[in-house]
C-alpha atoms as a PDB file:
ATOM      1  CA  UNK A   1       0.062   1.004   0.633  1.00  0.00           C
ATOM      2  CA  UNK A   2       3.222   0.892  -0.701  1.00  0.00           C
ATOM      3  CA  UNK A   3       6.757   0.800  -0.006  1.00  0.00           C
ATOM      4  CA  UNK A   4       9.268   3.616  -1.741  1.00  0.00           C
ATOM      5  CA  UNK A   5      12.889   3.192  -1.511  1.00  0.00           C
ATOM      6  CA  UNK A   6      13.681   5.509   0.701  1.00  0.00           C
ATOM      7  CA  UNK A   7      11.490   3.531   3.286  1.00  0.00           C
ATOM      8  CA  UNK A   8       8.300   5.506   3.753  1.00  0.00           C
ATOM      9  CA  UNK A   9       5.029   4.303   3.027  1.00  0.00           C
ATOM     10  CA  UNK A  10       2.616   5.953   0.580  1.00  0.00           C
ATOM     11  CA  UNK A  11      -0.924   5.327   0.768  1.00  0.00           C
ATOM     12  CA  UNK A  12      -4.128   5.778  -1.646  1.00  0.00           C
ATOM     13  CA  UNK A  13      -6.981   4.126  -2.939  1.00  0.00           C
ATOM     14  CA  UNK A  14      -7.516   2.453  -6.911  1.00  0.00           C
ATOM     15  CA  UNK A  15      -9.751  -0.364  -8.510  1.00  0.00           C
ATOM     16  CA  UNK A  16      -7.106  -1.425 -10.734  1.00  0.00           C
ATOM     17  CA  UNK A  17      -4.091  -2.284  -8.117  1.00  0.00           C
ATOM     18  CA  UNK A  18      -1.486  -3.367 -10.686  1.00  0.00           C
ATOM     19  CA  UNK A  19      -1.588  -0.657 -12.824  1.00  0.00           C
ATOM     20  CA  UNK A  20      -1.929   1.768 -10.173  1.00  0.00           C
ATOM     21  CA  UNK A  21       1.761   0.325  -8.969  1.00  0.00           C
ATOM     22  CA  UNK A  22       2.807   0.354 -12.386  1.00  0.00           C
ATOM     23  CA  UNK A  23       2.036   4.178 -12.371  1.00  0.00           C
ATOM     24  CA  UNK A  24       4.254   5.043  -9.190  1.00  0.00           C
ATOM     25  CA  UNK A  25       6.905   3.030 -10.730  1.00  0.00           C
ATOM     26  CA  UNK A  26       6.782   5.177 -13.791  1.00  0.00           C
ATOM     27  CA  UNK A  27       9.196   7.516 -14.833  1.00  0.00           C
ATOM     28  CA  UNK A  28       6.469   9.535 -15.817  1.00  0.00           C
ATOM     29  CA  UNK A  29       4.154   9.184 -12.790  1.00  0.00           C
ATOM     30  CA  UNK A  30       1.666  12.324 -12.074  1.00  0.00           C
ATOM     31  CA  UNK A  31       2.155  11.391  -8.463  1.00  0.00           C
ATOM     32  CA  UNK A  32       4.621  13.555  -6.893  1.00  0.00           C
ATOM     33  CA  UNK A  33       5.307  11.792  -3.845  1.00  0.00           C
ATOM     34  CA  UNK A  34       6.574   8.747  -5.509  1.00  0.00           C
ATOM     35  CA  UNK A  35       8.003   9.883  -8.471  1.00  0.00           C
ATOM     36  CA  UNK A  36      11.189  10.538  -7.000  1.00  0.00           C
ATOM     37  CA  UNK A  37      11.287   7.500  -4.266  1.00  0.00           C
ATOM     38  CA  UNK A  38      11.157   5.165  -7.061  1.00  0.00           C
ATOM     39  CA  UNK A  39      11.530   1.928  -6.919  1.00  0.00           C
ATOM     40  CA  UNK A  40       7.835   1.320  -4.883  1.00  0.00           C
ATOM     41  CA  UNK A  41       6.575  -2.049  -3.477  1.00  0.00           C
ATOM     42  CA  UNK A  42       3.548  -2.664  -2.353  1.00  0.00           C
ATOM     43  CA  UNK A  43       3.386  -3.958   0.800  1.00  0.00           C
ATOM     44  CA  UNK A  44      -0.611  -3.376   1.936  1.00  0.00           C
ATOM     45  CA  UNK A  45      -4.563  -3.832   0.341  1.00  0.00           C
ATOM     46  CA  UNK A  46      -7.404  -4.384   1.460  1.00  0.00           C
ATOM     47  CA  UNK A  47     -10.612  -4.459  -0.466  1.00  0.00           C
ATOM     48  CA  UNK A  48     -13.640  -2.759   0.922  1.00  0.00           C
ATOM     49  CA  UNK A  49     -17.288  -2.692  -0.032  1.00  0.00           C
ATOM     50  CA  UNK A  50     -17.418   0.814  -1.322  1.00  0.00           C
ATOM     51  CA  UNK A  51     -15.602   4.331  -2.321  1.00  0.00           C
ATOM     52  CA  UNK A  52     -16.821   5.448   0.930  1.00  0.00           C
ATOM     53  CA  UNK A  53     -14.808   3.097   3.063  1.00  0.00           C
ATOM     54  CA  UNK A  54     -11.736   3.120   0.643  1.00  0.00           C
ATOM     55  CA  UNK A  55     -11.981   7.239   1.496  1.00  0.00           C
ATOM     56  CA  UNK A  56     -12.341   6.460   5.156  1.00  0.00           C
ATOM     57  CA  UNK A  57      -9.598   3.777   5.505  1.00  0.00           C
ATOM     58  CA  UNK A  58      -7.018   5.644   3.698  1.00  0.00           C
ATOM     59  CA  UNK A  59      -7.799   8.987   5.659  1.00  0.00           C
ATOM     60  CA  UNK A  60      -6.805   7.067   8.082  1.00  0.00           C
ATOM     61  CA  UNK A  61      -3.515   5.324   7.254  1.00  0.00           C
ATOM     62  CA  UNK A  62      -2.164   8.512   6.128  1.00  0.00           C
ATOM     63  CA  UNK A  63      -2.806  10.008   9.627  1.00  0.00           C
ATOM     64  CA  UNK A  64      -1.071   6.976  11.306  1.00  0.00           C
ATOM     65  CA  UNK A  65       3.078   6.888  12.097  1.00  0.00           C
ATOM     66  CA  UNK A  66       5.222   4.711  10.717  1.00  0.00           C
ATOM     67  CA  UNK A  67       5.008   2.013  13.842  1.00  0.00           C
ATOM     68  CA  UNK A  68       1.650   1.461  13.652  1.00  0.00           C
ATOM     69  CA  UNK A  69       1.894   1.136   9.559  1.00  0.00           C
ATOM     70  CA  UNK A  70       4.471  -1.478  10.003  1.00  0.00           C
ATOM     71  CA  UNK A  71       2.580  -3.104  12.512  1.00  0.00           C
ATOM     72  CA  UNK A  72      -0.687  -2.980  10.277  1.00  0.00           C
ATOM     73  CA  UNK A  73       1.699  -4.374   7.429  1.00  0.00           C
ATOM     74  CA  UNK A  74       2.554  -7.373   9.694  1.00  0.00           C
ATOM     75  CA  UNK A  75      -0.350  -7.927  10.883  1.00  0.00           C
ATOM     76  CA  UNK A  76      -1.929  -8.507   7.778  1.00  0.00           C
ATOM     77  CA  UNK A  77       0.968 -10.520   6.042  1.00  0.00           C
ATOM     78  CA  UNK A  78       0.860 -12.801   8.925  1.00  0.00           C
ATOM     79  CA  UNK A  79      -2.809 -13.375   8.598  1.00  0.00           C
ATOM     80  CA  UNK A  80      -2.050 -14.272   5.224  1.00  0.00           C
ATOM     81  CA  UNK A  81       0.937 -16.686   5.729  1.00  0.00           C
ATOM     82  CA  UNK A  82      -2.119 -18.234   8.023  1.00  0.00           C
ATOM     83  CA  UNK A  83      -4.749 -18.972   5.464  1.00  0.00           C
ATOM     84  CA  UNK A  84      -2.481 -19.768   2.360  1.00  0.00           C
ATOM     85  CA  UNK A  85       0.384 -21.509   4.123  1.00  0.00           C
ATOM     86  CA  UNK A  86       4.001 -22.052   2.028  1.00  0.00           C
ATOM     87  CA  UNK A  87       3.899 -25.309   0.099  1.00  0.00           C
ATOM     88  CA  UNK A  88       6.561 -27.745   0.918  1.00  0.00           C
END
């Protein structure tokens, strides 16, 4: 999922991440959505085993509001601060 300026969240499924990102940050990105709320950071992924489940899982951040994104968001960035703590 990612961030656009504007502050909505755009959601969709790749294999290649970074260039995916790279595309919605294009000035010549095919997707419509983000072309004009550029700047976009990604804020959310999440690997799953198959297309199936990337299909399923993005069905179903699309059809949730913008709390419960932000709270998924959290969530996970939390659960990463966790397991790779900051070095000091």
């Amino acid at each position: 999922m990612v961030k656009c300026i504007d502050g909505t969240f755009y959601a969709g499924m790749t294999n290649e991440l970074e260039r995916r990102v790279e595309e919605h940050n294009s000035l010549n990105s095919d997707t419509k959505y983000t072309r004009t709320r550029q700047p976009v950071k990604l804020v959310y992924s999440i690997g799953v085993k198959n297309k199936s489940a990337a299909l399923k899982l993005e069905a179903r951040i699309k059809k949730a509001n913008r709390t419960d994104k932000i709270k998924m968001i959290h969530k996970h960035n939390d659960f990463l601060r966790k397991k790779n703590p900051p070095v000091k």
